[in-house]
N, C-alpha and C. Protein backbone atom coordinates (compact mmCIF):
# COMPACT_ATOMS: atom_id res chain seq x y z
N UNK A 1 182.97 -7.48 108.90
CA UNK A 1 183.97 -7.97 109.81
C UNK A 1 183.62 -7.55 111.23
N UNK A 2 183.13 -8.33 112.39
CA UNK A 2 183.16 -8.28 113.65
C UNK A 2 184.95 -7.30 114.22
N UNK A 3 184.07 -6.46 115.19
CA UNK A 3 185.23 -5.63 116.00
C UNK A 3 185.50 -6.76 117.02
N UNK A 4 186.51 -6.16 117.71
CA UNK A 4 186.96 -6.57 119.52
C UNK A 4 185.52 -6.67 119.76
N UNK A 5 185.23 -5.71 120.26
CA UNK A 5 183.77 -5.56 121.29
C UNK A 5 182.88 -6.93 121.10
N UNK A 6 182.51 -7.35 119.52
CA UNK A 6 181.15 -8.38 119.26
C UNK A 6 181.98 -9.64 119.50
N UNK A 7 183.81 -9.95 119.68
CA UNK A 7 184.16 -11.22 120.15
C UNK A 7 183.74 -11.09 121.51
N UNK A 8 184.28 -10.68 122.24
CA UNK A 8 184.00 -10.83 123.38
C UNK A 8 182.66 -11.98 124.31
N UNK A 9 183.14 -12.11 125.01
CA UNK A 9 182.13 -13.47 125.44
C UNK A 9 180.91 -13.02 126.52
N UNK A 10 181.90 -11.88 127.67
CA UNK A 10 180.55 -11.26 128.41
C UNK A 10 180.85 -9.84 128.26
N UNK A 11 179.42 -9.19 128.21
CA UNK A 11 179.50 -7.50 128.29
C UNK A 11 180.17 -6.44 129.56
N UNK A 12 180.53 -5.81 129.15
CA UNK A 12 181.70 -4.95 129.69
C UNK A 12 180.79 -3.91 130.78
N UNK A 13 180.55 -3.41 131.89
CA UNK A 13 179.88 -2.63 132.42
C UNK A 13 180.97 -1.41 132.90
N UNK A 14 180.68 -0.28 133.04
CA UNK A 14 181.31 0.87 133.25
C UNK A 14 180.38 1.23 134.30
N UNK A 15 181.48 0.32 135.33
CA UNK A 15 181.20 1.26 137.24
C UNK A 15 182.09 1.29 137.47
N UNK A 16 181.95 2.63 138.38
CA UNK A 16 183.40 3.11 139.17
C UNK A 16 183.19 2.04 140.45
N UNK A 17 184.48 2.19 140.61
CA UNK A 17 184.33 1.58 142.05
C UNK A 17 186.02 1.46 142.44
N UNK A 18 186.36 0.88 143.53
CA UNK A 18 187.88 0.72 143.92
C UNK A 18 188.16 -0.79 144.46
N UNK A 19 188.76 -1.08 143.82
CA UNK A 19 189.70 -2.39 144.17
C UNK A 19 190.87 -2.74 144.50
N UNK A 20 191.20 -3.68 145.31
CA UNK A 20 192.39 -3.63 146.39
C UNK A 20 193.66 -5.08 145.26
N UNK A 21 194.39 -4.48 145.27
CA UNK A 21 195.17 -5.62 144.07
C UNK A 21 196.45 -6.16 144.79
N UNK A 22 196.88 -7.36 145.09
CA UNK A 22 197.85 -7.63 145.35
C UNK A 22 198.88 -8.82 144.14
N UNK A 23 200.41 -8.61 144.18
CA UNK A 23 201.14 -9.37 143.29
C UNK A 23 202.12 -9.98 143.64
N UNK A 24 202.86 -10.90 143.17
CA UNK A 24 204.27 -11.00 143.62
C UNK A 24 204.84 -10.93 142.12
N UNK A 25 206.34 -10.51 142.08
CA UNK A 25 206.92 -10.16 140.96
C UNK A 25 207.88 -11.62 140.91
N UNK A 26 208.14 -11.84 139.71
CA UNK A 26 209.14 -12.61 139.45
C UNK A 26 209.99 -13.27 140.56
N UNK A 27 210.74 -11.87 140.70
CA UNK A 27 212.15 -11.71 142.14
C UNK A 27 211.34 -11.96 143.49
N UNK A 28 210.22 -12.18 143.74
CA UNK A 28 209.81 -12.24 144.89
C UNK A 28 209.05 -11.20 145.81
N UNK A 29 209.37 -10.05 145.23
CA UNK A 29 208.84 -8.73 145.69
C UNK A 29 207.23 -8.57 145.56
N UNK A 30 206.66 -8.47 146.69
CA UNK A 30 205.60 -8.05 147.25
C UNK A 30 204.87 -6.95 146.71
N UNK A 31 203.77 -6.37 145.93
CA UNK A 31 203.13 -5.50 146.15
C UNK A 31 201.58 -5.52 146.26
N UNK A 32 201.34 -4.58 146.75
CA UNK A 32 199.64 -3.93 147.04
C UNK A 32 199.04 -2.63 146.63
N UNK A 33 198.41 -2.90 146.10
CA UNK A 33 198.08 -1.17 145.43
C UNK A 33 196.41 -0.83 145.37
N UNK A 34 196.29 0.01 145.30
CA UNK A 34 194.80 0.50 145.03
C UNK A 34 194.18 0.47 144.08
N UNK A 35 193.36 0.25 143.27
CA UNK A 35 193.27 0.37 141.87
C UNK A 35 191.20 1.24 141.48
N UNK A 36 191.14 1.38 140.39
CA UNK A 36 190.11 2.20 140.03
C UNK A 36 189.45 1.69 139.33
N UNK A 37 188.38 0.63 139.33
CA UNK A 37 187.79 -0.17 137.98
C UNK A 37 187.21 0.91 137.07
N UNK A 38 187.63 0.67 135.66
CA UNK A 38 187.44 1.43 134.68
C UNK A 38 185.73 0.55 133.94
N UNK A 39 186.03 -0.58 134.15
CA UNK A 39 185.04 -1.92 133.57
C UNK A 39 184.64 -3.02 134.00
N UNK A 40 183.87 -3.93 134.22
CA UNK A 40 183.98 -5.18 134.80
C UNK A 40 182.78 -6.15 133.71
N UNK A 41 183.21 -7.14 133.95
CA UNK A 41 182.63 -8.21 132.90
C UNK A 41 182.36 -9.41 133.92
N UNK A 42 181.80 -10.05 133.77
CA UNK A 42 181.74 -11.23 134.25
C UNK A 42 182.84 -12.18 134.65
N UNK A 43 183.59 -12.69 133.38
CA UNK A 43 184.96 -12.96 133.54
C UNK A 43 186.38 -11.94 133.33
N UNK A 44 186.17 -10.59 134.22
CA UNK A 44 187.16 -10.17 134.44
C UNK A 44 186.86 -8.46 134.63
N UNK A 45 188.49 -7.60 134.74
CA UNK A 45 187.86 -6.23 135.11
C UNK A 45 188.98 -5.59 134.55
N UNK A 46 189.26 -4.32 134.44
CA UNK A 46 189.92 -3.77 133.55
C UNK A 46 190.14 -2.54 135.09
N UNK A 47 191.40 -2.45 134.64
CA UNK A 47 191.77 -1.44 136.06
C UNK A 47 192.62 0.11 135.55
N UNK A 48 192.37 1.17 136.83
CA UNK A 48 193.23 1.99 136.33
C UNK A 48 194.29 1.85 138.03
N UNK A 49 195.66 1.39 137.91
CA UNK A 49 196.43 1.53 138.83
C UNK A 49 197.80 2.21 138.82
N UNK A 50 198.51 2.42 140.10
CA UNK A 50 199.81 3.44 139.70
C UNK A 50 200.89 2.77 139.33
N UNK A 51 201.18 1.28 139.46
CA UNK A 51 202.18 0.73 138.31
C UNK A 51 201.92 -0.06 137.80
N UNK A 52 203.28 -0.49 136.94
CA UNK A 52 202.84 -2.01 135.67
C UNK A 52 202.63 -3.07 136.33
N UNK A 53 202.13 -3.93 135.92
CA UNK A 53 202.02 -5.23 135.99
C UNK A 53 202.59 -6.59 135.20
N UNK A 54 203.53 -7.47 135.00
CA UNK A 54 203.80 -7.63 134.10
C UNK A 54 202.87 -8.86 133.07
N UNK A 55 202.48 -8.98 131.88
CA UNK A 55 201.45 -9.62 131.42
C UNK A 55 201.76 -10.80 132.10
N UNK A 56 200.72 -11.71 132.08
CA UNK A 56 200.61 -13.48 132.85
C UNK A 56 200.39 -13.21 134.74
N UNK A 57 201.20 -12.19 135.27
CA UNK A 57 201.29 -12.31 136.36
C UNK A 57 200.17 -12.88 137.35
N UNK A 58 200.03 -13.79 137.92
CA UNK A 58 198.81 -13.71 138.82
C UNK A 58 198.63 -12.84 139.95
N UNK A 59 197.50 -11.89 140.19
CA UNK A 59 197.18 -11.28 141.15
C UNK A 59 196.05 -11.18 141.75
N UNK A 60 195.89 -11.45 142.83
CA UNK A 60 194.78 -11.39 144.14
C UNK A 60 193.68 -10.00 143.89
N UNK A 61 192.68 -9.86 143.33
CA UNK A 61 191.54 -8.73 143.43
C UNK A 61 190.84 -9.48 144.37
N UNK A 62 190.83 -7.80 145.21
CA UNK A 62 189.47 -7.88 146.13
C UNK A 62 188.55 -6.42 146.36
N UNK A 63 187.38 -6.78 145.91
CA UNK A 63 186.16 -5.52 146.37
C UNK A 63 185.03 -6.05 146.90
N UNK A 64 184.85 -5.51 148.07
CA UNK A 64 183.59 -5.52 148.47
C UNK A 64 182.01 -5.15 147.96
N UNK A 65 182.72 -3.86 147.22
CA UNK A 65 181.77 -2.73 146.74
C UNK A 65 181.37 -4.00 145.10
N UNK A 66 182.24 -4.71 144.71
CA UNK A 66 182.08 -5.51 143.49
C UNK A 66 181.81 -7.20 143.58
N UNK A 67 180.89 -7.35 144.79
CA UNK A 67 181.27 -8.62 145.76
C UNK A 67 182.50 -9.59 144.86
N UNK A 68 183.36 -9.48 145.01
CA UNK A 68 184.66 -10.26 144.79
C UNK A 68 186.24 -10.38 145.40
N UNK A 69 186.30 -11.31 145.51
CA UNK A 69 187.65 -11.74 145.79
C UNK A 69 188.59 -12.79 145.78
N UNK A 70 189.61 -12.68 144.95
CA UNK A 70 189.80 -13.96 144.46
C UNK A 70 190.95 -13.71 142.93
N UNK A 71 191.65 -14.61 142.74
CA UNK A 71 192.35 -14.77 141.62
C UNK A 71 192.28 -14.15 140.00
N UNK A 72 192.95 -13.34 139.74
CA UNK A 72 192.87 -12.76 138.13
C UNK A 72 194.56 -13.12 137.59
N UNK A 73 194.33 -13.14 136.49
CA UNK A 73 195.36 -12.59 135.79
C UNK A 73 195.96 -11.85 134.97
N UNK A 74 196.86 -11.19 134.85
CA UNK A 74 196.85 -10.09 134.09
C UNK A 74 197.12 -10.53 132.46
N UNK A 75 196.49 -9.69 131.53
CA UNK A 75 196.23 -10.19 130.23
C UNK A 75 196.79 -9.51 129.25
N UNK A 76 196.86 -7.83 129.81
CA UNK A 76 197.41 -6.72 129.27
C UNK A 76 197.84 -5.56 129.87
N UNK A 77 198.42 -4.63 129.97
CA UNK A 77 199.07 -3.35 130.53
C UNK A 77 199.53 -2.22 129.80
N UNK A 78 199.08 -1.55 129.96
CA UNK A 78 199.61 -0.13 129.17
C UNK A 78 199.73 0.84 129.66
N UNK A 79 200.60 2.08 129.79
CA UNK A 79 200.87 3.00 130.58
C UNK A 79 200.11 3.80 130.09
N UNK A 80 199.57 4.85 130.70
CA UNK A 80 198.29 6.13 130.55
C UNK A 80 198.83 7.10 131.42
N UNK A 81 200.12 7.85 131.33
CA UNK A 81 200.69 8.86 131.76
C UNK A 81 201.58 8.32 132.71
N UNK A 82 200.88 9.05 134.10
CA UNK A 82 201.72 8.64 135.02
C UNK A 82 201.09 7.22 136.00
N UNK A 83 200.13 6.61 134.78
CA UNK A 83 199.16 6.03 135.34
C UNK A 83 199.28 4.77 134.62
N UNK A 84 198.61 2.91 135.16
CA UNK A 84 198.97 2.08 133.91
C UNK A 84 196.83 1.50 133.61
N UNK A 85 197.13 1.18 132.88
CA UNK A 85 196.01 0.30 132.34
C UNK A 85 195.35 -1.09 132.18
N UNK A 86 195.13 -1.96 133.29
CA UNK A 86 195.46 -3.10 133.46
C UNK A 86 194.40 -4.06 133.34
N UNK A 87 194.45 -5.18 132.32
CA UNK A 87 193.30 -5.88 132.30
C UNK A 87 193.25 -6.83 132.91
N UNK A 88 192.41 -7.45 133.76
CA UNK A 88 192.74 -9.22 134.31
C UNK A 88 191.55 -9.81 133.97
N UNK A 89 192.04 -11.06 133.40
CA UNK A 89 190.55 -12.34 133.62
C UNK A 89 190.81 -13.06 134.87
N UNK A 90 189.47 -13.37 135.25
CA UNK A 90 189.46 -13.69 137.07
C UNK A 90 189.83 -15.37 136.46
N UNK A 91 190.51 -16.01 137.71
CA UNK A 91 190.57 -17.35 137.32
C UNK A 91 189.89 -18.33 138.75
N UNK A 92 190.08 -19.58 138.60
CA UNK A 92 189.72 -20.53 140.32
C UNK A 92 188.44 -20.20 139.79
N UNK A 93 187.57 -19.98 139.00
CA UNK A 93 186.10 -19.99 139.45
C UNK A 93 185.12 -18.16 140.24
N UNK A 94 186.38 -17.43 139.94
CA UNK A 94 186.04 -16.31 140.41
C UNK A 94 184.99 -15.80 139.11
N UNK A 95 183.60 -15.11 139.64
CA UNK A 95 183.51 -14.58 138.47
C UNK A 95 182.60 -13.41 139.13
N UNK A 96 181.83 -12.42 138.68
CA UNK A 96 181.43 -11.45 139.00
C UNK A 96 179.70 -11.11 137.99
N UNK A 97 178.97 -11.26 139.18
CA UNK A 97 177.36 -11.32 139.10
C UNK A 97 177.07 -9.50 138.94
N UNK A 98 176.34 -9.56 137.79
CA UNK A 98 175.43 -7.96 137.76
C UNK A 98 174.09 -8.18 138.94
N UNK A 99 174.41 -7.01 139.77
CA UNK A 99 173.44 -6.97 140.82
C UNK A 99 171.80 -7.07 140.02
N UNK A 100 171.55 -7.71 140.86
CA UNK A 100 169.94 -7.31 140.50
C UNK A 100 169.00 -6.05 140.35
């Protein structure tokens, strides 16, 4: 029986780096936060940030350090203390190249 890991479509890379996340909530409310890439894949990145997100939400990633910027969505969330766990697949055509 295939795990998670062998579905998966692109491989997962483990770089640090920091990414700038913006959302709007339901109600309209605005946020921006900092976030900590834990992973990044081609189609998407896995974050460590200081609040939830709620699943579906669309939110704006941008890194320089990860040349990207551009549309994700959130897929999953889980709290990790005082900390959450956040996955997004990039959407619009965003996707993210392993440097040469």
């Amino acid at each position: 029986m295939a795990g998670k890991h062998e579905e998966r479509r692109h491989t997962r890379h483990p770089l640090p780096g920091k990414v700038k996340v913006h959302w709007r909530t339901v109600d309209g409310h605005s946020f921006h936060a900092p976030a900590k890439c834990l992973n990044i894949s081609r189609s998407g990145i896995r974050l460590e940030i200081e609040r939830p997100i709620v699943v579906g939400t669309m939110v704006h990633v941008e890194s320089p350090q990860f040349r990207i910027a551009g549309v994700a969505y959130v897929r999953h969330c889980v709290s990790k203390g005082a900390r959450c766990v956040v996955g997004v697949e990039f959407g619009g055509g965003l996707q993210w190249t392993e440097p040469v």
